[in-house]
Protein backbone atom coordinates (compact mmCIF):
# COMPACT_ATOMS: atom_id res chain seq x y z
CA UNK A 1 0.00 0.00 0.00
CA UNK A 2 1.33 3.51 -0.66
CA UNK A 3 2.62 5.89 2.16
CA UNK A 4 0.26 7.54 3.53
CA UNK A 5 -0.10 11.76 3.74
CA UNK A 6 0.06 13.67 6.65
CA UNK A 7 -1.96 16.98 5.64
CA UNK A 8 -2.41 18.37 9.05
CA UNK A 9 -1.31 21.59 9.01
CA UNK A 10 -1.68 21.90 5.45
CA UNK A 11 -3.54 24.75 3.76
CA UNK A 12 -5.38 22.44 0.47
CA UNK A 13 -7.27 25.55 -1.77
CA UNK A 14 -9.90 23.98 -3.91
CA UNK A 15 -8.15 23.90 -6.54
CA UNK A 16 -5.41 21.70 -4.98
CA UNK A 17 -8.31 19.15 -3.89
CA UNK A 18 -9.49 19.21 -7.32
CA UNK A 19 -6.23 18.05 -8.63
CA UNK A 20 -6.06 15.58 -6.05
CA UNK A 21 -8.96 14.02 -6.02
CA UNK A 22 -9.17 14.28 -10.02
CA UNK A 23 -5.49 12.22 -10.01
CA UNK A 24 -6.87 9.76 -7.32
CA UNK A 25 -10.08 8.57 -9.23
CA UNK A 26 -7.77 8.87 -12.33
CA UNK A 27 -4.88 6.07 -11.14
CA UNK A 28 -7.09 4.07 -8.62
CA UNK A 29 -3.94 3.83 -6.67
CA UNK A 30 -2.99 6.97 -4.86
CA UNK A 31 -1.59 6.62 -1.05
CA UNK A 32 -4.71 7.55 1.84
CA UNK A 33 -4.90 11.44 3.38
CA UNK A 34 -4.78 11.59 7.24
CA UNK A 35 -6.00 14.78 8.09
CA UNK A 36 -6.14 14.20 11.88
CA UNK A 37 -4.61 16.81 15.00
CA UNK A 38 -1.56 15.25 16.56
CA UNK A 39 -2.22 17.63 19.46
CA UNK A 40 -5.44 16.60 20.52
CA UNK A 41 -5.42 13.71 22.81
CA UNK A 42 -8.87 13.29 23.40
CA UNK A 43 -10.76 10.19 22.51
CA UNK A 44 -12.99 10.60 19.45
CA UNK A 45 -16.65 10.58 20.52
CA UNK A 46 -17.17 8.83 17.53
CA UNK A 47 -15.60 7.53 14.78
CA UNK A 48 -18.25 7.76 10.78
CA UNK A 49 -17.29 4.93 8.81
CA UNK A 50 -18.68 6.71 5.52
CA UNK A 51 -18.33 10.35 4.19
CA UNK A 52 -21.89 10.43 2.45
CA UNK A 53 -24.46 12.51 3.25
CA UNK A 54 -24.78 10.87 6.99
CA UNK A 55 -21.70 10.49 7.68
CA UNK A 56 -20.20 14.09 6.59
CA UNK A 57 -23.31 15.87 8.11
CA UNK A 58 -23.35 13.37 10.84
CA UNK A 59 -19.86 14.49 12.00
CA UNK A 60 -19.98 18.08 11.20
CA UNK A 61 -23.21 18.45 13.84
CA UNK A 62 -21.59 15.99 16.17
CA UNK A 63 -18.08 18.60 15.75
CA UNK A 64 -20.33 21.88 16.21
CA UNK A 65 -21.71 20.48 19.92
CA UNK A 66 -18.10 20.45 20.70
CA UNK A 67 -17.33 16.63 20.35
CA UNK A 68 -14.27 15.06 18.58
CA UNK A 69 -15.17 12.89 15.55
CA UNK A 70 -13.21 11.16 12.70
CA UNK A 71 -14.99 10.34 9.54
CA UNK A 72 -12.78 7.50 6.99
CA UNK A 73 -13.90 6.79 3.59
CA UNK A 74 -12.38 4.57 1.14
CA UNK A 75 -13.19 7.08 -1.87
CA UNK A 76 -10.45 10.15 -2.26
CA UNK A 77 -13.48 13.07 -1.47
CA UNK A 78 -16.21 13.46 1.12
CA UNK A 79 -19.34 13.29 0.20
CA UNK A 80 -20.07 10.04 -0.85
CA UNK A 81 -22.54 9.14 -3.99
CA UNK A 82 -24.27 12.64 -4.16
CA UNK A 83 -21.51 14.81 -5.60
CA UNK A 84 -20.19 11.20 -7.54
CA UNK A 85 -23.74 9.44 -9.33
CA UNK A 86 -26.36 10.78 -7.26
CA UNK A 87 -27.55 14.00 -6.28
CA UNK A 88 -25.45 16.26 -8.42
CA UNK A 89 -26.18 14.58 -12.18
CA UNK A 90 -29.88 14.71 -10.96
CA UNK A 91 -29.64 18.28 -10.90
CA UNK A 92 -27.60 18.40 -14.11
CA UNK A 93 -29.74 16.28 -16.04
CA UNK A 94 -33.32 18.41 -14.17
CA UNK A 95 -31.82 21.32 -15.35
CA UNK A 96 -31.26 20.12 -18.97
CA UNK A 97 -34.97 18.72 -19.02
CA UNK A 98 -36.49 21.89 -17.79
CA UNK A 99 -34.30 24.08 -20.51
CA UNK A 100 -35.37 21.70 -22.98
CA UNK A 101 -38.74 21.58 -22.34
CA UNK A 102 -38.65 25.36 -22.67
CA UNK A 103 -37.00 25.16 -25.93
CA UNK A 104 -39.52 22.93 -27.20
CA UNK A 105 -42.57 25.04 -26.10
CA UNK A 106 -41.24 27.98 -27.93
CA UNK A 107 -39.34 26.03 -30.47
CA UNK A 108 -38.39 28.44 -33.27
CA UNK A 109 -39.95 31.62 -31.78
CA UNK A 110 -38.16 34.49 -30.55
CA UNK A 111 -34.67 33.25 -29.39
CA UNK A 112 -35.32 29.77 -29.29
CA UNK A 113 -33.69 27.65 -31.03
CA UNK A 114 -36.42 24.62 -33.63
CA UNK A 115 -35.97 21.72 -31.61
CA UNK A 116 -39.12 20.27 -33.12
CA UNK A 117 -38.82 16.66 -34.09
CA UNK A 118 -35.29 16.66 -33.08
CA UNK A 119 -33.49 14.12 -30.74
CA UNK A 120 -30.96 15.88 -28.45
CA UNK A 121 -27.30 13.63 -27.48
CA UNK A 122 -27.74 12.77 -23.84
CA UNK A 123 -24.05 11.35 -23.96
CA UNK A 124 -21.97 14.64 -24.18
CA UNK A 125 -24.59 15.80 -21.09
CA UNK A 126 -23.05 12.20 -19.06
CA UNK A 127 -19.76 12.99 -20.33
CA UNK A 128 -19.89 16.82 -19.20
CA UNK A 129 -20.93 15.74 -15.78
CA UNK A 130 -18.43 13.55 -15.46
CA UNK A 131 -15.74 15.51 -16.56
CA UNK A 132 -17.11 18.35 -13.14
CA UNK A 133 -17.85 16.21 -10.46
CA UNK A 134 -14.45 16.75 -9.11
CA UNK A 135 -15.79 20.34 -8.68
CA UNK A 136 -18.23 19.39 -5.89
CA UNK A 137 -16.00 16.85 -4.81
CA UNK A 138 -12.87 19.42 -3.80
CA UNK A 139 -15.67 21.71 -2.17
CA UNK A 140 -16.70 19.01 -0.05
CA UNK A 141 -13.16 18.39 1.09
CA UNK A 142 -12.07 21.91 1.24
CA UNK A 143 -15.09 23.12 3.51
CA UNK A 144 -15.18 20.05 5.36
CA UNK A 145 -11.13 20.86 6.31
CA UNK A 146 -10.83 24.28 6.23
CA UNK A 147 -13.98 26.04 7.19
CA UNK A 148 -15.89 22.85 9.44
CA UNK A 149 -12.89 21.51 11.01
CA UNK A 150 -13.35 17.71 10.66
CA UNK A 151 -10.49 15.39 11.27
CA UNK A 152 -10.99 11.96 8.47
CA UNK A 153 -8.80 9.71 6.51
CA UNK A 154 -9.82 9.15 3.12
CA UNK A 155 -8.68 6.96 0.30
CA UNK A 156 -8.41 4.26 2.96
CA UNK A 157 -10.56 1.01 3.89
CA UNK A 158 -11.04 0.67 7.71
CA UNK A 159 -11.02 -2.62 9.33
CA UNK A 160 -13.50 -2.99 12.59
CA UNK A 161 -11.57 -4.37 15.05
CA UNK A 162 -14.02 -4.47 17.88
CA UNK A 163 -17.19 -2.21 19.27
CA UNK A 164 -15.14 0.77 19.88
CA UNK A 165 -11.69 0.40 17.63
CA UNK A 166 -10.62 0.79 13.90
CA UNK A 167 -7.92 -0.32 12.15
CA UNK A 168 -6.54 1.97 9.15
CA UNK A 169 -3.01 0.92 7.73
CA UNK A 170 -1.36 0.63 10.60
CA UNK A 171 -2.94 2.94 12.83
CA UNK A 172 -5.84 2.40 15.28
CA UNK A 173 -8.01 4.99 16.20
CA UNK A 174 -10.59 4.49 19.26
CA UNK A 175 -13.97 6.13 19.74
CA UNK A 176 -16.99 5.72 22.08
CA UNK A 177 -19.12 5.17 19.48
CA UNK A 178 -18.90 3.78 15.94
CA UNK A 179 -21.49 4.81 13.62
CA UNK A 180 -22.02 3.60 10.12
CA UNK A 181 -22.79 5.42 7.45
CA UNK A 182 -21.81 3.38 4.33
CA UNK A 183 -24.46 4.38 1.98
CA UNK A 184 -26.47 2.96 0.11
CA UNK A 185 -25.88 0.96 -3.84
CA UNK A 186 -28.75 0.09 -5.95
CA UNK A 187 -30.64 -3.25 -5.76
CA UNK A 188 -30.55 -4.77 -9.30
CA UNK A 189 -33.80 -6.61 -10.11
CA UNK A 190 -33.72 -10.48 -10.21
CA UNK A 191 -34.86 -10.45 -14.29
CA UNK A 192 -33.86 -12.13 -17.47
CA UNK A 193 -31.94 -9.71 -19.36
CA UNK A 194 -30.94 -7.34 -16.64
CA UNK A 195 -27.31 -7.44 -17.20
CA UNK A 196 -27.44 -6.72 -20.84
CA UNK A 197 -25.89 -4.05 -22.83
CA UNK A 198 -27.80 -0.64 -22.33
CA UNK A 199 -29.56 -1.38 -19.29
CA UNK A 200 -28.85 1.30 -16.90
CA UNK A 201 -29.66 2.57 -13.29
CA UNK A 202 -28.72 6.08 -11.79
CA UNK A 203 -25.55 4.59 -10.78
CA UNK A 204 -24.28 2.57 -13.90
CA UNK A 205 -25.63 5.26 -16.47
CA UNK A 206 -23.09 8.16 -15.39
CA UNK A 207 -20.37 5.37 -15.10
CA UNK A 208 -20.89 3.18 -18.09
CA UNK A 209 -22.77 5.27 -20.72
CA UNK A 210 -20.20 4.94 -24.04
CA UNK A 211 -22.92 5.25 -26.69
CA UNK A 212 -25.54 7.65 -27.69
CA UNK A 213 -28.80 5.89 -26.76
CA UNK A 214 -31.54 5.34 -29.46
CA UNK A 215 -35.17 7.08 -30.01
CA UNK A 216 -37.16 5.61 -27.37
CA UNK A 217 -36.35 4.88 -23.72
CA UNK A 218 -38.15 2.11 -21.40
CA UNK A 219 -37.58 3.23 -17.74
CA UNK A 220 -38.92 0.49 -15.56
CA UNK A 221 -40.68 2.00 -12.15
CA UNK A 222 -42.63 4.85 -11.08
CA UNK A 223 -41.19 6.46 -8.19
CA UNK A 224 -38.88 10.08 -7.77
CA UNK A 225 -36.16 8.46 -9.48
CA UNK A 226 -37.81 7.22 -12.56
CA UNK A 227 -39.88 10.30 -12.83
CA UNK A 228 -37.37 12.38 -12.71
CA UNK A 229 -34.85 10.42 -14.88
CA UNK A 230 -37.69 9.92 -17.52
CA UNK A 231 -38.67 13.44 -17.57
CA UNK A 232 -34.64 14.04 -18.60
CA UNK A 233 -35.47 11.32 -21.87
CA UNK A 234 -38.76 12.84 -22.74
CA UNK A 235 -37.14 16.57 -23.23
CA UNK A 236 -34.27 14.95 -25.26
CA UNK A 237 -36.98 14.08 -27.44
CA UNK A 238 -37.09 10.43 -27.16
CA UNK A 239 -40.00 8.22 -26.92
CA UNK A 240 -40.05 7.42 -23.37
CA UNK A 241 -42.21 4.92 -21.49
CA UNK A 242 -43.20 4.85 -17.64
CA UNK A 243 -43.43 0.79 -16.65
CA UNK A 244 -44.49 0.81 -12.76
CA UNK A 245 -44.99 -1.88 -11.04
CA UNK A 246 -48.00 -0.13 -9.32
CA UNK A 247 -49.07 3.49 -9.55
CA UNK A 248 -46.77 5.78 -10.65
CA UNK A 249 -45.71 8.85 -8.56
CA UNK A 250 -47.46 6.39 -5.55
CA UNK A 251 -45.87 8.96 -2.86
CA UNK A 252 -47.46 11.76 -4.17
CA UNK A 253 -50.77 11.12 -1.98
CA UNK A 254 -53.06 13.77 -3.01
CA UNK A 255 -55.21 12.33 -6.16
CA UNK A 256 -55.76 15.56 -7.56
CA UNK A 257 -52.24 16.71 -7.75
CA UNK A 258 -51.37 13.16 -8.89
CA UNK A 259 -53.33 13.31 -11.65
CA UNK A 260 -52.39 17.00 -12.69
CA UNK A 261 -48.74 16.00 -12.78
CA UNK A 262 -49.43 13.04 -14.74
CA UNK A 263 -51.81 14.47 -17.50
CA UNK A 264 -48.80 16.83 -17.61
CA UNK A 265 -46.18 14.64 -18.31
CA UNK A 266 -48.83 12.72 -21.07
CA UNK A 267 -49.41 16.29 -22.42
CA UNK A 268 -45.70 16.72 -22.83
CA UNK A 269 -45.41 13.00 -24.61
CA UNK A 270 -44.56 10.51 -22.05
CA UNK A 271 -46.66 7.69 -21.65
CA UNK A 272 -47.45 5.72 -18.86
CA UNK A 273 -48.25 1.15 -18.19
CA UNK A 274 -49.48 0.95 -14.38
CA UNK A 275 -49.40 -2.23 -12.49
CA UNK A 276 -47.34 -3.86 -14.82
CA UNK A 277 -44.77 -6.40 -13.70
CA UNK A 278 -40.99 -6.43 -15.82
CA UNK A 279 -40.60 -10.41 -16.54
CA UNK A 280 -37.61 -9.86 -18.91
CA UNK A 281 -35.53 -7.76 -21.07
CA UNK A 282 -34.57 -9.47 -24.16
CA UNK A 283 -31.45 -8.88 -26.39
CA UNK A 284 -29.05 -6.43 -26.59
CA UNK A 285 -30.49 -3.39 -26.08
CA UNK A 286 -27.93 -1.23 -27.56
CA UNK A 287 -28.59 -3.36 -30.52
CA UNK A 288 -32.61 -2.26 -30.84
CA UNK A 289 -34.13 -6.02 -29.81
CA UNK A 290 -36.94 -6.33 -27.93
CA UNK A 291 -37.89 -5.84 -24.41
CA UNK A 292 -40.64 -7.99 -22.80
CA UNK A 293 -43.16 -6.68 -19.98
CA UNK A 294 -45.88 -8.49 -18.96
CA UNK A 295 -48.81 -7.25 -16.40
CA UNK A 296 -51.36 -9.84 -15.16
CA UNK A 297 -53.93 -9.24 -17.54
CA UNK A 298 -51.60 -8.87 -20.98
CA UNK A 299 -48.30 -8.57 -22.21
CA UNK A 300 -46.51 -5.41 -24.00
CA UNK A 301 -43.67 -5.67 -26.30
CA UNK A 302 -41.47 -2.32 -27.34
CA UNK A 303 -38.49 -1.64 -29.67
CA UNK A 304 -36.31 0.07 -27.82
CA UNK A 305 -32.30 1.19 -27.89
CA UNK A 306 -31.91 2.26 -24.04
CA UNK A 307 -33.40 0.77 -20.71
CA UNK A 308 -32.97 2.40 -17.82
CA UNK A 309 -34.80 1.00 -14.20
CA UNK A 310 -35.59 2.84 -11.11
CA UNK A 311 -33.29 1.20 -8.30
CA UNK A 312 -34.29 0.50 -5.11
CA UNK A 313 -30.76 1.37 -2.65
CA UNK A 314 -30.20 -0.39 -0.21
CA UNK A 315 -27.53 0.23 3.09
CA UNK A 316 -24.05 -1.46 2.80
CA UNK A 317 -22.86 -3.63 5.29
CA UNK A 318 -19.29 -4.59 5.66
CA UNK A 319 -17.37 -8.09 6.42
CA UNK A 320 -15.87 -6.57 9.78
CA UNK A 321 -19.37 -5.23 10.71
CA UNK A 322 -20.30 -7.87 13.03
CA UNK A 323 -17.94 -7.48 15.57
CA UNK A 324 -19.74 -4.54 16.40
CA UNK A 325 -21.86 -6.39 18.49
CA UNK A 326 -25.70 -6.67 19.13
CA UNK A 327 -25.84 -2.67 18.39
CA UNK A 328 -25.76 -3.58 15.23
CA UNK A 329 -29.21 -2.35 13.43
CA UNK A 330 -30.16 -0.28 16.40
């Protein structure tokens, strides 16, 4: 394993992080960043394994009641998946949609440019967000050092060693509490055909996208994600179909608003199978085969180029988790 660096002390701009964290991701084998204060000798009050959303947050309030906390994260940047395939390409790809969508209700008047009947690339719009997510990712680091005074290691795995003690290199660091805060990855449905070229998720579509997807667009549930991710399709002016298991947009309770945002969406050209169950994807999607649905009353076929499927996340649990204890889960 490389050497580790020491940056306490160390004044990192955000430009410096950038670099860093940009070089990290880029040779997959850069040495882990201690930023912890040899002068304190207090015990940590707790140690975050995870630099997401909990466990950056998590810390930071824990830090501003005046207790000592360490946060270690096996990526090179706090933050976890919001800034890397989450949270920050959904507001990327929102804010194309919503330009789009202007575009096209003006198309050719005033300003705006004809977009009518014309299919915009949504793989230089992947491409552009990857090539600035080590923007938010050096702003997370920098105000997380500098300005909220956290103490972490990142670029590092951490070994549990027992209820209160973790193992990082060779260093052990003990805390009263150890909380965990390893985020969430997507649960891939148990299909036919679900591993197949140009079937995507939120997570595997800013990752893996190398090809600029086809003229119609299957996304397979109905909940925020999906919703949101097929709006994106439908302004890029692709065919796009809503597949839900159930009702789509289920957590918006209110019938009335429900079906306002829905006869919007069908107004706009998205369209819309309820309470139908995905049995298989068939062929290569990239290729234009066919996909399969089936509900319990009939079955749908569609040509289609690009799949994408709402994921469910669930929390991630690591080998050395158990010898937590019973607190586990708690």
């Amino acid at each position: 394993m490389a050497t580790a660096m020491d940056i306490w002390g160390d004044y990192f701009t955000i430009s410096k992080w950038q670099d860093f964290v940009a070089g990290a991701l880029e040779s997959g084998s850069s040495p882990p960043i201690f930023n912890i204060n040899p002068n304190d000798d207090r015990e940590f009050d707790a140690i975050y394994l995870g630099g997401g959303a909990a466990g950056r947050f998590g810390a930071a309030y824990l830090r501003a009641l005046g207790g000592r906390v360490l946060i270690i994260d096996r990526w090179p940047f706090l933050g976890g998946s919001c800034p890397h395939q989450a949270c920050v390409p959904h507001h990327l790809f929102s804010d194309c949609a919503a330009q789009l969508m202007l575009e096209r209700t003006f198309s050719g008047k005033l300003w705006f440019q004809e977009l009518n009947d014309k299919t915009v690339s949504i793989k230089p719009i992947v491409e552009l967000f990857r090539s600035g997510r080590t923007g938010p990712h050096a702003m997370m680091n920098y105000q997380s050092k500098e300005q909220l005074g956290l103490e972490f290691v990142l670029n590092a795995e951490a070994k549990i060693i027992n209820a209160h003690t973790i193992q990082v290199n060779d260093s052990q660091f003990r805390a009263k509490n150890l909380v965990l805060a390893l985020g969430a990855k997507p649960i891939v449905p148990d299909v036919p055909g679900i591993q197949l070229k140009g079937v995507f998720n939120s997570q595997s579509l800013v990752e893996k996208l190398d090809y600029e997807p086809g003229n119609t667009a299957v996304v397979i549930g109905g909940g925020k994600t999906a919703i949101e991710y097929g709006c994106f399709f439908n302004a890029t002016g692709r065919r796009t179909i809503i597949v839900a298991r159930h009702q789509a947009m289920s957590l918006l309770k209110d019938t009335e608003s429900r079906s306002y945002a829905i006869l919007m969406m069908e107004e706009q050209g998205m369209e819309f199978l309820e309470n139908a169950e995905l049995s298989a994807i068939q062929g290569d999607a990239r290729q234009g085969k066919e996909g399969f649905h089936k509900n319990f009353r009939w079955h749908h076929h569609y040509r289609y180029r690009f799949y994408f499927y709402r994921d469910w996340r669930a929390g991630q649990f690591g080998a050395g988790c158990p010898n937590i204890g019973p607190g586990i889960g708690r």
